[in-house]
N, C-alpha and C. Protein backbone atom coordinates (compact mmCIF):
# COMPACT_ATOMS: atom_id res chain seq x y z
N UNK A 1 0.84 -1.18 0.00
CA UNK A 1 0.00 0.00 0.00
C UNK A 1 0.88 1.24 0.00
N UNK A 2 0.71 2.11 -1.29
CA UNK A 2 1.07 3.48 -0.83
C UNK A 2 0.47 4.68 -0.80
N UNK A 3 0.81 5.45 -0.28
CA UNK A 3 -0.03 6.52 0.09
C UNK A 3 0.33 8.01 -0.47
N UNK A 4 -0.13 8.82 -0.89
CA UNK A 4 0.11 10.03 -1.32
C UNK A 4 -0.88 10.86 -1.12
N UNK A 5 -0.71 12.38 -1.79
CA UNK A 5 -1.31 13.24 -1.19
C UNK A 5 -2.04 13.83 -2.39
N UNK A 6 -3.30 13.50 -2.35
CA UNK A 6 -4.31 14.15 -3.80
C UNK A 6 -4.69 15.47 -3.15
N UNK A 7 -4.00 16.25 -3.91
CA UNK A 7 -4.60 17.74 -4.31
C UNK A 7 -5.55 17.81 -4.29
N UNK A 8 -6.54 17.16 -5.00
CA UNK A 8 -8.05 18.01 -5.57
C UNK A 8 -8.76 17.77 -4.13
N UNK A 9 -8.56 16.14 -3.58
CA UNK A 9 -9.06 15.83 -2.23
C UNK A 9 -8.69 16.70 -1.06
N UNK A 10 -7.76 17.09 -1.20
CA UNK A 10 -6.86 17.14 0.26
C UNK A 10 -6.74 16.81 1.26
N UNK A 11 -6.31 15.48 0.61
CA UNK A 11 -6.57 14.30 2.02
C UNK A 11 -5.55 13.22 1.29
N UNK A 12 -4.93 12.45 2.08
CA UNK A 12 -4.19 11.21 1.57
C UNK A 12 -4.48 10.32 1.08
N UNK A 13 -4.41 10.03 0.28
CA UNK A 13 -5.40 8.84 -0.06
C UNK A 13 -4.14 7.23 -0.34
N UNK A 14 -4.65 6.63 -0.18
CA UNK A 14 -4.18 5.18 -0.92
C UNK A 14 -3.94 5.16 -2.69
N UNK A 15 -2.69 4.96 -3.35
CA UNK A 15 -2.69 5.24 -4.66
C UNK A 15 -3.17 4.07 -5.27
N UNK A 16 -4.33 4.08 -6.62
CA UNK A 16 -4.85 3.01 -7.16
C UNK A 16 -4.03 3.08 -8.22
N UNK A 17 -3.53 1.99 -8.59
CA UNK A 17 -2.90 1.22 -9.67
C UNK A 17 -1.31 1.81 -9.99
N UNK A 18 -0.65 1.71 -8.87
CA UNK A 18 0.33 2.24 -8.44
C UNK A 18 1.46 1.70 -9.27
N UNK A 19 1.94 2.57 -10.25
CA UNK A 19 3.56 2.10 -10.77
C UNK A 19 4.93 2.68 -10.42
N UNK A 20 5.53 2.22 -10.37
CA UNK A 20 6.95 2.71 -10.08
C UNK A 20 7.74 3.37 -11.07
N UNK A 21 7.87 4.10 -11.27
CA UNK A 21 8.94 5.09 -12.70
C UNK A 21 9.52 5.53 -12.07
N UNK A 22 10.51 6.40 -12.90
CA UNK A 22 12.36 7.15 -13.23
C UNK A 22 11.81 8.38 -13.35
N UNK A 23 12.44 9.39 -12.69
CA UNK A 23 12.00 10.94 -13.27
C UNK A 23 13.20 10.80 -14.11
N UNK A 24 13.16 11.95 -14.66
CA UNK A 24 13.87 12.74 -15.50
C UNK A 24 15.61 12.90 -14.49
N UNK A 25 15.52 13.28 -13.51
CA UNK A 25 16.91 13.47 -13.03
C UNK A 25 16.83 11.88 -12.77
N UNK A 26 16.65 10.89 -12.69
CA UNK A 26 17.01 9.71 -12.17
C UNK A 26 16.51 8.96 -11.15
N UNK A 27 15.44 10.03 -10.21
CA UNK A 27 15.43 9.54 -9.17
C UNK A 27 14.03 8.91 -9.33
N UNK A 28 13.55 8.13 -8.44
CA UNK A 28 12.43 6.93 -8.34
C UNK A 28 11.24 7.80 -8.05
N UNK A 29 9.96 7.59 -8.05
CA UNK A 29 8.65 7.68 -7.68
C UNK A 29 7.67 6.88 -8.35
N UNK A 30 6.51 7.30 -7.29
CA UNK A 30 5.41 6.23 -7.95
C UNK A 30 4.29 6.99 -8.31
N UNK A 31 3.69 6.50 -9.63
CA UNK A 31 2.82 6.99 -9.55
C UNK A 31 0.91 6.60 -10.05
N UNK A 32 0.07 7.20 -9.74
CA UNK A 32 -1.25 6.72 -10.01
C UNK A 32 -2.27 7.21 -10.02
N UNK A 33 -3.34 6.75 -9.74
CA UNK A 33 -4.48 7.82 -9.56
C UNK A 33 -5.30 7.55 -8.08
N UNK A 34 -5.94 8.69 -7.63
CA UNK A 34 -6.63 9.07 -6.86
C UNK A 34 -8.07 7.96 -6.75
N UNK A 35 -8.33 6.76 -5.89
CA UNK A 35 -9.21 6.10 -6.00
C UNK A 35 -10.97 7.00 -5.77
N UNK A 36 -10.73 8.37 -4.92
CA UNK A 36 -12.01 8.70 -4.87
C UNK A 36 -12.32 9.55 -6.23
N UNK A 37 -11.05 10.46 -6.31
CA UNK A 37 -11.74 11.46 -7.60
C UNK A 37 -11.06 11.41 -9.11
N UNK A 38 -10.30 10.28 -9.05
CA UNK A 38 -9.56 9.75 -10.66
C UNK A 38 -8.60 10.51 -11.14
N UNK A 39 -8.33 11.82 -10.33
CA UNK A 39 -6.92 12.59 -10.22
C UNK A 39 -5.62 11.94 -9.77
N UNK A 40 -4.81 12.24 -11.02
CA UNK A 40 -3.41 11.87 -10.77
C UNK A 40 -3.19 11.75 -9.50
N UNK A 41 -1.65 10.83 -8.83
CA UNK A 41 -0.99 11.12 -7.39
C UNK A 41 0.17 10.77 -7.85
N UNK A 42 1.03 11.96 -7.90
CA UNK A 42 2.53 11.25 -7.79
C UNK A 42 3.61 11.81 -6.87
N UNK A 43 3.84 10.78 -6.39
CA UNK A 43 4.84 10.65 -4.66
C UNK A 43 6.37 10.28 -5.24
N UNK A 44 7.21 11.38 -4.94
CA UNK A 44 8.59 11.00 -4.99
C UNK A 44 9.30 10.20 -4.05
N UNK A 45 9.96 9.55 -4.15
CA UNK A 45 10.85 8.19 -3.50
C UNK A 45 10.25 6.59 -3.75
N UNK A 46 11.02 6.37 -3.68
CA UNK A 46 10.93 4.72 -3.85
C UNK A 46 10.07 3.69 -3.19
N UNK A 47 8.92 2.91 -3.44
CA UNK A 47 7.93 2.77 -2.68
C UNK A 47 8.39 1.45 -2.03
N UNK A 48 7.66 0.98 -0.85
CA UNK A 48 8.53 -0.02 -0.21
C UNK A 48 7.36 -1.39 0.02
């Protein structure tokens, strides 16, 4: 389970369909969408 922080909600939510990618400088995050309002979530660092 990971967790991030939806904007539109402003509330944390649990990320649905959570992938792991590379930014651009190299470094790890995950990212997905918002299970209540279908808005993006993307959380920098490496999910565990």
């Amino acid at each position: 389970m990971v967790e991030g922080y939806c904007v539109k909600c402003r509330a944390k939510r649990e990320i649905k369909d959570a992938k792991n990618i590379t930014m651009k400088n190299g470094k790890p995050a995950v990212q997905g969408v918002c299970p209540e309002c279908g808005t993006k979530i993307f959380k920098i660092g490496a999910s565990t």
